[in-house]
N, C-alpha and C. Protein backbone atom coordinates (compact mmCIF):
# COMPACT_ATOMS: atom_id res chain seq x y z
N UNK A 1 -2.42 18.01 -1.09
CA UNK A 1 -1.52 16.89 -1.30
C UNK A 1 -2.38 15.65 -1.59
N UNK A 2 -1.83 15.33 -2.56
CA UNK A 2 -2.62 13.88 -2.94
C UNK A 2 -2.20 12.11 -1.96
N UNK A 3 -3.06 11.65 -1.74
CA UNK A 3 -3.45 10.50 -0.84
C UNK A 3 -2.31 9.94 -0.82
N UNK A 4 -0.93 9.21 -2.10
CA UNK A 4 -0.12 8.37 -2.29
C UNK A 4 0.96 9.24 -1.53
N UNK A 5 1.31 10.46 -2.19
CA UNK A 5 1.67 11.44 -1.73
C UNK A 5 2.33 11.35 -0.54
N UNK A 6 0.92 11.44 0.14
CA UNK A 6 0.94 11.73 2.24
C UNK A 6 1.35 10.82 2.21
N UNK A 7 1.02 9.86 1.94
CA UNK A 7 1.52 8.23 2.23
C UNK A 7 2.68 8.09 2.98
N UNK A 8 3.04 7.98 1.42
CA UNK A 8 4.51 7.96 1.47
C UNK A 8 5.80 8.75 2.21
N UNK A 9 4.89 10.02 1.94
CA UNK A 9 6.02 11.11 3.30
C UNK A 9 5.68 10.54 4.60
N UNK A 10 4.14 10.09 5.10
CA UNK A 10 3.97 9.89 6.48
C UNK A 10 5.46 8.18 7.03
N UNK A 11 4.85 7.00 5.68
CA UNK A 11 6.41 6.21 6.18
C UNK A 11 7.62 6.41 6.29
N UNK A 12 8.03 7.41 4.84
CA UNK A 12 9.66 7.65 4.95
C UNK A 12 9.92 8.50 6.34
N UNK A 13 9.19 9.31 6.95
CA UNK A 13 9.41 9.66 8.23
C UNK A 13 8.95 9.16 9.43
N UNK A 14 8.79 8.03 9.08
CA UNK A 14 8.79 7.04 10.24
C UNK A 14 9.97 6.06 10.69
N UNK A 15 10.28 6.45 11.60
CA UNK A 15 12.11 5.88 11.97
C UNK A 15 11.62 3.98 11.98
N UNK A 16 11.04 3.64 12.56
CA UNK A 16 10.34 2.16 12.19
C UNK A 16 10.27 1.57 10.71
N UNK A 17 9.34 1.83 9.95
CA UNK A 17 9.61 1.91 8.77
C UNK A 17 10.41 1.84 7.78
N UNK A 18 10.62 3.22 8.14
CA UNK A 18 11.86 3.05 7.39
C UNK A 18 13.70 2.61 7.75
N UNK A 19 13.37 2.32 8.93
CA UNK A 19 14.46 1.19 9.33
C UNK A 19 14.20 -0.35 8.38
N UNK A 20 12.83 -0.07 8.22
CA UNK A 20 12.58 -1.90 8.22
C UNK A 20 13.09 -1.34 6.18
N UNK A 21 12.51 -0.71 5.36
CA UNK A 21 11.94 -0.40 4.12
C UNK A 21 13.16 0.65 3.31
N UNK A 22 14.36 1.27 4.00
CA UNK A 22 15.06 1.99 3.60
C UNK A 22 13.91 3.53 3.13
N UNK A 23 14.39 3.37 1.41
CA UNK A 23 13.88 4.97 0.93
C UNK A 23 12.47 3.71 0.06
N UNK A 24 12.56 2.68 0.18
CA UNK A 24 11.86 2.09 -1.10
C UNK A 24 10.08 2.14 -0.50
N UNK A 25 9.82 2.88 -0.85
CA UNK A 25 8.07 3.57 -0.21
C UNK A 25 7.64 4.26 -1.87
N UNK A 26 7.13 3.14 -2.66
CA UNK A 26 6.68 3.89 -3.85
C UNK A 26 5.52 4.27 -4.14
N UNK A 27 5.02 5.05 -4.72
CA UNK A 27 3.88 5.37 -5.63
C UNK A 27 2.92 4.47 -6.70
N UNK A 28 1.58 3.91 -6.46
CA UNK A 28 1.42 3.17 -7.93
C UNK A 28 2.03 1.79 -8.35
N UNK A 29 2.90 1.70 -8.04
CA UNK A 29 4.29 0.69 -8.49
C UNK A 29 5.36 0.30 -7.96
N UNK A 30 5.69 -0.89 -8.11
CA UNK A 30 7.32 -1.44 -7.50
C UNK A 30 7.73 -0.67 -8.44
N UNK A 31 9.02 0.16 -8.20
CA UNK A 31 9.69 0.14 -8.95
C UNK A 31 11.31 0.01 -8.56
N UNK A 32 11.33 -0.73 -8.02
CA UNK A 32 12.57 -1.67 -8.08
C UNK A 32 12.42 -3.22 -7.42
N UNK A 33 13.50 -3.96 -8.31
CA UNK A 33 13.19 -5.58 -7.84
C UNK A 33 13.34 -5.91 -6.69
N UNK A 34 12.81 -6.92 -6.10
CA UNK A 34 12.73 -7.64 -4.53
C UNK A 34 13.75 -8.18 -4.94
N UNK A 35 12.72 -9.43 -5.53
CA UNK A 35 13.01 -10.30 -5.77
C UNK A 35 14.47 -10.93 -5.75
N UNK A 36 15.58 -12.13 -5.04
CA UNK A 36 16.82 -11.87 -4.93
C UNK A 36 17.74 -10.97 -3.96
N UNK A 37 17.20 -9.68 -3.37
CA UNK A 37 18.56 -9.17 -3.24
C UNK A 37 18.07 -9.03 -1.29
N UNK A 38 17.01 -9.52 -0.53
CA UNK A 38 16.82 -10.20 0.51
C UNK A 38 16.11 -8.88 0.96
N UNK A 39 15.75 -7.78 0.47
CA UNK A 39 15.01 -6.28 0.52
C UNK A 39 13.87 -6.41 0.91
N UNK A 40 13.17 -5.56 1.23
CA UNK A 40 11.48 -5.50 1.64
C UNK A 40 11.29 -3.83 0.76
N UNK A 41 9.94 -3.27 0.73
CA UNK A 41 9.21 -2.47 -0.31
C UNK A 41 8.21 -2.13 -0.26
N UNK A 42 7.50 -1.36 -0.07
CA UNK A 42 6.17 -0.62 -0.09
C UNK A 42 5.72 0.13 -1.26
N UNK A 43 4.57 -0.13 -1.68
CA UNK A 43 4.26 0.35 -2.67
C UNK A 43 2.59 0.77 -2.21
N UNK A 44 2.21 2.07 -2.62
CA UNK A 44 0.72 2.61 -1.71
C UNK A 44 0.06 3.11 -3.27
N UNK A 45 -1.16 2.76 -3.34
CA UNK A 45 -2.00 3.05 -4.50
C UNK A 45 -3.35 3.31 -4.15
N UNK A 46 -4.48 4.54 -4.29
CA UNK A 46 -5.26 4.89 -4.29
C UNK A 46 -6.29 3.73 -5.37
N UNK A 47 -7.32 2.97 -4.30
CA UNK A 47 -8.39 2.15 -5.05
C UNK A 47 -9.70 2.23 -4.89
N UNK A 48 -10.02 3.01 -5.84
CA UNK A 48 -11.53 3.37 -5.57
C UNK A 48 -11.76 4.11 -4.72
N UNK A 49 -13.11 4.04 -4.46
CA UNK A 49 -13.61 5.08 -2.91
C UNK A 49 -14.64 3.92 -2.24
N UNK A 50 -14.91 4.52 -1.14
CA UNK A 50 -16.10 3.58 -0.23
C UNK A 50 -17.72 3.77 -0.23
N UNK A 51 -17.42 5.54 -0.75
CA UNK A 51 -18.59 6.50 -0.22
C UNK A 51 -19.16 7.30 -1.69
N UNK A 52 -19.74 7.71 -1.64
CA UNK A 52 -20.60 8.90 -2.40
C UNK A 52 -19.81 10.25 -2.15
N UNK A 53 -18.96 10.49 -3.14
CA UNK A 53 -18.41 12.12 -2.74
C UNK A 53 -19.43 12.80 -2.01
N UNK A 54 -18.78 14.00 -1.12
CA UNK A 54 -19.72 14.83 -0.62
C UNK A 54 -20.34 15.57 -1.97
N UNK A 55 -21.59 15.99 -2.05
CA UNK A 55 -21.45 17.23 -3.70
C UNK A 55 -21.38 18.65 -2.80
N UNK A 56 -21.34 18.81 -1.66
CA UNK A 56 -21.31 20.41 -1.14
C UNK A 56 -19.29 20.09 -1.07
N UNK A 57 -19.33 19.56 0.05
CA UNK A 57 -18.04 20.01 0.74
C UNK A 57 -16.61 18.66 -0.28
N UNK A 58 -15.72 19.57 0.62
CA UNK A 58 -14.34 18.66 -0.56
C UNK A 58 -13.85 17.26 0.12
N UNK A 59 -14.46 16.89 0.78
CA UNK A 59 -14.33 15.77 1.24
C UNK A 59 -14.14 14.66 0.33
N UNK A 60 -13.56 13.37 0.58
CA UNK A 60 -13.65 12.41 -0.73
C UNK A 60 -13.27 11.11 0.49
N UNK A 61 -13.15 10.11 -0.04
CA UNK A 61 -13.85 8.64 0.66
C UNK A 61 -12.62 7.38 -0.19
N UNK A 62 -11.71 7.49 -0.21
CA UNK A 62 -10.80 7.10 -0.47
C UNK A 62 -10.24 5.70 -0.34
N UNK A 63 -10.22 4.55 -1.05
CA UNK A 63 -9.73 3.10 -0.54
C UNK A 63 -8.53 3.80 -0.85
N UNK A 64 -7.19 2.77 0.08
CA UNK A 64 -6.18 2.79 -0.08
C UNK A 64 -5.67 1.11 0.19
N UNK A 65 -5.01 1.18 -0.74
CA UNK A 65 -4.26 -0.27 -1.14
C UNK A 65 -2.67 -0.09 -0.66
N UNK A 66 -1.89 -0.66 0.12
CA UNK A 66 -0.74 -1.10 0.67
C UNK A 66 -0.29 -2.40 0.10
N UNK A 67 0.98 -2.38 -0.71
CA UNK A 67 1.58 -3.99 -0.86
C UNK A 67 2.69 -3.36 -0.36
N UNK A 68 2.89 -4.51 1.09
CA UNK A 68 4.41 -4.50 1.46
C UNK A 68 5.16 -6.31 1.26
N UNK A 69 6.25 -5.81 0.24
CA UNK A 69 7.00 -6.84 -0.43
C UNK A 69 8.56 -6.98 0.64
N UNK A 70 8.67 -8.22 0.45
CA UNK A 70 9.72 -9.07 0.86
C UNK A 70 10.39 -10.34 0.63
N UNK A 71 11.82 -10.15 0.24
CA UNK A 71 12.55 -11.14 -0.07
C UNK A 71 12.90 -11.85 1.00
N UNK A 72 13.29 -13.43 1.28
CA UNK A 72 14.02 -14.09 2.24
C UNK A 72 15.10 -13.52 2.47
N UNK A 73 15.84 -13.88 3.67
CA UNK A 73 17.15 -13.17 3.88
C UNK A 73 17.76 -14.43 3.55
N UNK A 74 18.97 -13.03 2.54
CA UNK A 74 19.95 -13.99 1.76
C UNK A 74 21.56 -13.72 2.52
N UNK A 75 22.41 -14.59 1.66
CA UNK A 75 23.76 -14.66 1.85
C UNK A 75 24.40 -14.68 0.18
N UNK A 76 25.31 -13.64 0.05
CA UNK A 76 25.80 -14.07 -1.14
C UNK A 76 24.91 -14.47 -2.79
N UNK A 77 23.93 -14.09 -2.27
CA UNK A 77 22.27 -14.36 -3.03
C UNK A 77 21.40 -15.58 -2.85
N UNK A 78 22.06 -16.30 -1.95
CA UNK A 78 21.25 -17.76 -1.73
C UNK A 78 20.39 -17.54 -0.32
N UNK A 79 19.70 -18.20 -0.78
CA UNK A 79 18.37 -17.80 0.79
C UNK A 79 19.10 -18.45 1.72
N UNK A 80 19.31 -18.04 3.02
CA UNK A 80 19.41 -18.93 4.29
C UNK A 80 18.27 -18.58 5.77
N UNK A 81 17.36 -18.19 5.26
CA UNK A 81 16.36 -18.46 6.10
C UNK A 81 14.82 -17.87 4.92
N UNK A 82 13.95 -18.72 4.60
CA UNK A 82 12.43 -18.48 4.20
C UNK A 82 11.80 -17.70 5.10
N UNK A 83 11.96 -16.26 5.23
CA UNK A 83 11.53 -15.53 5.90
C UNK A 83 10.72 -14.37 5.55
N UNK A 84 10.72 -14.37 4.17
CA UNK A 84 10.29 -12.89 3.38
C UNK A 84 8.25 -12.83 4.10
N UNK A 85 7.44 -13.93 3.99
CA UNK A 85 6.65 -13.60 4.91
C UNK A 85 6.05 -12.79 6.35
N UNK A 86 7.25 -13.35 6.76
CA UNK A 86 7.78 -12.57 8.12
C UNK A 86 7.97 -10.98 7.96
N UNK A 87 8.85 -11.22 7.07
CA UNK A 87 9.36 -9.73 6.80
C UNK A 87 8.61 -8.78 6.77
N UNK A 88 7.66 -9.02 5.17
CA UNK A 88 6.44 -8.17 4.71
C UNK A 88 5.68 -7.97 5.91
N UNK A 89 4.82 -9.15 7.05
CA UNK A 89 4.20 -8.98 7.84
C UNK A 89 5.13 -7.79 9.10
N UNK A 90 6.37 -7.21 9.09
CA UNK A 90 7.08 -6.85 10.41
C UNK A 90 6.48 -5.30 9.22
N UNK A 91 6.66 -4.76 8.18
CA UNK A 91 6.36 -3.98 7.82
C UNK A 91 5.44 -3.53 7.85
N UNK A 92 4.76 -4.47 7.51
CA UNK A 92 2.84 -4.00 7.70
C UNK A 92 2.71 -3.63 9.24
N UNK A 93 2.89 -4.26 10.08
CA UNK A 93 2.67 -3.69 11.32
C UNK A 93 3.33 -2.98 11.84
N UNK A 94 4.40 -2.23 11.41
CA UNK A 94 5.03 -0.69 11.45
C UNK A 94 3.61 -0.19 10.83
N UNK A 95 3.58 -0.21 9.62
CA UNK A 95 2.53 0.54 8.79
C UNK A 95 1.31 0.93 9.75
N UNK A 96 0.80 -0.39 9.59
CA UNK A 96 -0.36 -0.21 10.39
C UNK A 96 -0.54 0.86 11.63
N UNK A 97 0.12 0.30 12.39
CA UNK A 97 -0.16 1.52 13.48
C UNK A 97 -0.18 3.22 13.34
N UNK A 98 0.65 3.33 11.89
CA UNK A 98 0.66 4.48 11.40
C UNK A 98 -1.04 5.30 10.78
N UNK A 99 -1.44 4.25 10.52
CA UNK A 99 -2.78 4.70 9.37
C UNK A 99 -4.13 4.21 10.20
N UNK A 100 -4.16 2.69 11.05
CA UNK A 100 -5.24 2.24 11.43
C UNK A 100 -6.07 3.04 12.40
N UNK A 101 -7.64 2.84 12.72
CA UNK A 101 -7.94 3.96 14.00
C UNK A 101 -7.36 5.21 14.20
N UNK A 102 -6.97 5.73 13.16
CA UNK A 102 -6.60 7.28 13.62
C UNK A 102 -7.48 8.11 13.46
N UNK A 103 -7.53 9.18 13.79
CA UNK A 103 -8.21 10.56 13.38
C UNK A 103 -8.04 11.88 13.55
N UNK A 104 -8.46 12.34 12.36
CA UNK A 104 -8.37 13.91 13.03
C UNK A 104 -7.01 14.27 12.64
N UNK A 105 -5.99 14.12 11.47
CA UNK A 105 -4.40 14.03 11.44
C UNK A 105 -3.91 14.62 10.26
N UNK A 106 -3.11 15.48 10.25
CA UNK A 106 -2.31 15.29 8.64
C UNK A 106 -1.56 14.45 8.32
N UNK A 107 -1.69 13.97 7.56
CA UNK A 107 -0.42 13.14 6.78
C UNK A 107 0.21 13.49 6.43
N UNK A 108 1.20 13.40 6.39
CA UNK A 108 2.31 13.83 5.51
C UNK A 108 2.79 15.14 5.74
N UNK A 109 2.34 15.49 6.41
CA UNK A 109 2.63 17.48 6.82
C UNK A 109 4.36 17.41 7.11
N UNK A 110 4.58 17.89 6.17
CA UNK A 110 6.18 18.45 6.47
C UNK A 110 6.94 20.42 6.38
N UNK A 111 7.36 20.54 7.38
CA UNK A 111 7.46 22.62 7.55
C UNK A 111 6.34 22.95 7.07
N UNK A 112 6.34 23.49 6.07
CA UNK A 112 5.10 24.57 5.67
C UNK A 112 4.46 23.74 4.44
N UNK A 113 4.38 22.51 4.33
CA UNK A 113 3.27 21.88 3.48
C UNK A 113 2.20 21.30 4.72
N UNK A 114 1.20 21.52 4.60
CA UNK A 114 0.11 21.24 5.28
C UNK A 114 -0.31 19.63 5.60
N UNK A 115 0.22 18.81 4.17
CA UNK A 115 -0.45 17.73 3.75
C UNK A 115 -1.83 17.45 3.46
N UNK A 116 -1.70 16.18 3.97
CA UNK A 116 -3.54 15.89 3.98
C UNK A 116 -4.19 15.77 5.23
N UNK A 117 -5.43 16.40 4.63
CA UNK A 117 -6.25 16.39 6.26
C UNK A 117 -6.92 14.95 6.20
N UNK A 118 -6.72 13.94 7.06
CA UNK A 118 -7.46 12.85 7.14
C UNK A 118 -8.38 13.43 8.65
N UNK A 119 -9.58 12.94 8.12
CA UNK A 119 -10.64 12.85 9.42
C UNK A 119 -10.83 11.41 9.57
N UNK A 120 -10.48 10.45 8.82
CA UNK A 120 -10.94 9.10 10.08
C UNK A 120 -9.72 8.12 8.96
N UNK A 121 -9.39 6.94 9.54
CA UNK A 121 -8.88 5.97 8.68
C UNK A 121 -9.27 4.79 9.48
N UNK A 122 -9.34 3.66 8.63
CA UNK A 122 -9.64 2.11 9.36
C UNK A 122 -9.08 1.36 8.69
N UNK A 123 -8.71 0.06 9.02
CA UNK A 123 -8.53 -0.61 8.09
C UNK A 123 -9.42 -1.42 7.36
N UNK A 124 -9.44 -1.64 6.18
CA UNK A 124 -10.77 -2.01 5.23
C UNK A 124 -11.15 -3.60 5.19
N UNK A 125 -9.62 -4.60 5.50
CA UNK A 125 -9.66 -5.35 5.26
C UNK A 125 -8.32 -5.97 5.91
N UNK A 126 -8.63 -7.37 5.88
CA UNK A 126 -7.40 -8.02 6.58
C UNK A 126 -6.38 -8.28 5.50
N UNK A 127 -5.07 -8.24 6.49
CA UNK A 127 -3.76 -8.60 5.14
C UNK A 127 -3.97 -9.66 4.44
N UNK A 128 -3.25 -9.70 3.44
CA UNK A 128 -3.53 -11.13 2.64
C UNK A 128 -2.47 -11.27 2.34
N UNK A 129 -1.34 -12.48 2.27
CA UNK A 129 -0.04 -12.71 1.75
C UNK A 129 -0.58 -13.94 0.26
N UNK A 130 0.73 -12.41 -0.57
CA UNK A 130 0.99 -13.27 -1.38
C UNK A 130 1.82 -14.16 -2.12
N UNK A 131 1.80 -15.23 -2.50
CA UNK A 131 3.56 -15.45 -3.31
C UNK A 131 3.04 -15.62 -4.54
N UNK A 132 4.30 -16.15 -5.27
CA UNK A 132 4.30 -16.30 -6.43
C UNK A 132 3.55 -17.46 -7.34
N UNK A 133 3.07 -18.68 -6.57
CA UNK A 133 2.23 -19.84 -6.41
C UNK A 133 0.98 -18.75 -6.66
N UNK A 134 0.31 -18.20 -5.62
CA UNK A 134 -0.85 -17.57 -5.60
C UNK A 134 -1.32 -16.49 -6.83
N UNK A 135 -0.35 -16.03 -7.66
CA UNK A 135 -0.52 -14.92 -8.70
C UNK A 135 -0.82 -16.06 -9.93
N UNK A 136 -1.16 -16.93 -10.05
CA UNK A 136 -1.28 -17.83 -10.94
C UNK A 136 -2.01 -17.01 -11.85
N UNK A 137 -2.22 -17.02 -13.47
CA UNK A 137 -3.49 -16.25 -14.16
C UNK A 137 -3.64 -15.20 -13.63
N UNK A 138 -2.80 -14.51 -12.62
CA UNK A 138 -2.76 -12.67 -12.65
C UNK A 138 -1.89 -11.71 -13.45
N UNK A 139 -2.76 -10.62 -13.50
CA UNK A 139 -1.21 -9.94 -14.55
C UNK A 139 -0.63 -9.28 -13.42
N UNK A 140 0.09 -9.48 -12.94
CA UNK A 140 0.77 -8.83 -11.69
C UNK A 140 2.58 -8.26 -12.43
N UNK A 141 2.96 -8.23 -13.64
CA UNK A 141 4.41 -7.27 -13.58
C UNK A 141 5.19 -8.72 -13.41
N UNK A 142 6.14 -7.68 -12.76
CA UNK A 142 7.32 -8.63 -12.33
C UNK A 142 6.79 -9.98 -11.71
N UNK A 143 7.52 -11.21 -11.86
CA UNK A 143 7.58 -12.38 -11.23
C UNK A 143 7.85 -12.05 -9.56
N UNK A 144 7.38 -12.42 -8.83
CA UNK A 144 7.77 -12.15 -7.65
C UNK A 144 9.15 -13.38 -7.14
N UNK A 145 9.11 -14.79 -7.63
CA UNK A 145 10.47 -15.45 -7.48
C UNK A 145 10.38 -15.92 -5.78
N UNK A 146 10.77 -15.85 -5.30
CA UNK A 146 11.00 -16.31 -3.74
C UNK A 146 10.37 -15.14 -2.73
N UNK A 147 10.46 -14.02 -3.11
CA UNK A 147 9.90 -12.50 -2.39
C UNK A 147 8.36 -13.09 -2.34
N UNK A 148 7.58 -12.12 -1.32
CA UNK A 148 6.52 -12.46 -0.96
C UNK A 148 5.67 -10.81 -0.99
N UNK A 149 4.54 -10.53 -0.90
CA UNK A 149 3.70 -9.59 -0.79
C UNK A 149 2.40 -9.80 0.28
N UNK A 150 2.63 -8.45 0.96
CA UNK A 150 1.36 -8.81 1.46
C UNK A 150 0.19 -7.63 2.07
N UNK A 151 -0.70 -7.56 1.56
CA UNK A 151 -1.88 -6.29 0.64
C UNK A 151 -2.83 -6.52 1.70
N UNK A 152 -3.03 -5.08 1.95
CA UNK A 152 -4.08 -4.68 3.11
C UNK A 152 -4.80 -2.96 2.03
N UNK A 153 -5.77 -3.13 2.82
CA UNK A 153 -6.49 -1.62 2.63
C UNK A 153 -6.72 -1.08 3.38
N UNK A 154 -7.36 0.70 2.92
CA UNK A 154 -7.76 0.99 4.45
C UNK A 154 -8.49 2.26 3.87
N UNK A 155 -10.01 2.24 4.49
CA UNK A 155 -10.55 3.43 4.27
C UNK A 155 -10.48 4.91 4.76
N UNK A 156 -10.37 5.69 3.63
CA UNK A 156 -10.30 6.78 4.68
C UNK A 156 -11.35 7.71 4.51
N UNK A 157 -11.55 8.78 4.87
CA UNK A 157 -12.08 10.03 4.80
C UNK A 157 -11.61 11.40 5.38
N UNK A 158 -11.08 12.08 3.97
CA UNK A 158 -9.86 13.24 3.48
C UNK A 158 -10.85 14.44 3.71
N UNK A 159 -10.29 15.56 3.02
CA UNK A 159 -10.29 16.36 2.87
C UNK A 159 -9.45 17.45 2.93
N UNK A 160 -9.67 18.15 1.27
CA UNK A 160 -8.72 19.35 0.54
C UNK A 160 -9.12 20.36 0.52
């Protein structure tokens, strides 16, 4: 099973999570808008590696990139509380506890799929929030609008 993969099965079966995130745990990409409808969103993308592949064994060294997105909570579509910060940050720390300091785990293992074997994960780096002010001169897609993002990594070391 590939890295985004586990990911994603390890949040959608997380009752936390996905209380906070519904089914919206994507691959690679938003692919649906925040922005407006007062929602939060995960999106998990494989970035780079940390390490030198093993050349004997199947091991691999894996960055992983997390953007968890959030709109203010709305009414009727008008914001009544600037909260989407908040938000993204209540997600990430569902997340987190899921992936940080672990070891020794499958991901994503569901009945008779195995998943992925993770032997260690950390986190790589501290969250960073972003808005739409801050993407200035980025090609970032969609406008983010009032929704907020906020991007953590985390190293791991797999094996298939």
């Amino acid at each position: 099973m590939e890295l985004e993969a586990a990911v994603r099965r390890m949040f959608l079966n997380d009752d936390t999570v996905r209380g906070l995130v519904g089914d919206r745990v994507f691959k690679h990409r938003l692919e649906t808008k925040v922005d407006g409808t007062g929602d939060r969103a995960v999106v998990v993308a494989r970035n780079n590696g940390w390490a030198t592949p093993d050349p004997v064994q199947t091991q691999e060294y894996p960055i992983l990139g997390v953007k968890f997105y959030a709109d203010p909570d709305r009414t009727e579509g008008e914001i009544v509380r600037m909260n989407g910060e908040d938000k993204a940050l209540a997600v990430y720390r569902a997340a987190n506890g899921l992936l940080h300091a672990r070891r020794g785990f499958r991901m994503g293992a569901w009945g008779s799929d195995p998943g992925l074997m993770v032997v260690t994960v950390a986190r790589w780096a501290e969250p960073v929030t972003v808005t739409e002010r801050d993407r200035h001169g980025m090609s970032a897609g969609d406008p983010l609008g009032d929704a907020v993002y906020v991007y953590v990594e985390y190293a791991l070391q797999v094996v298939h």
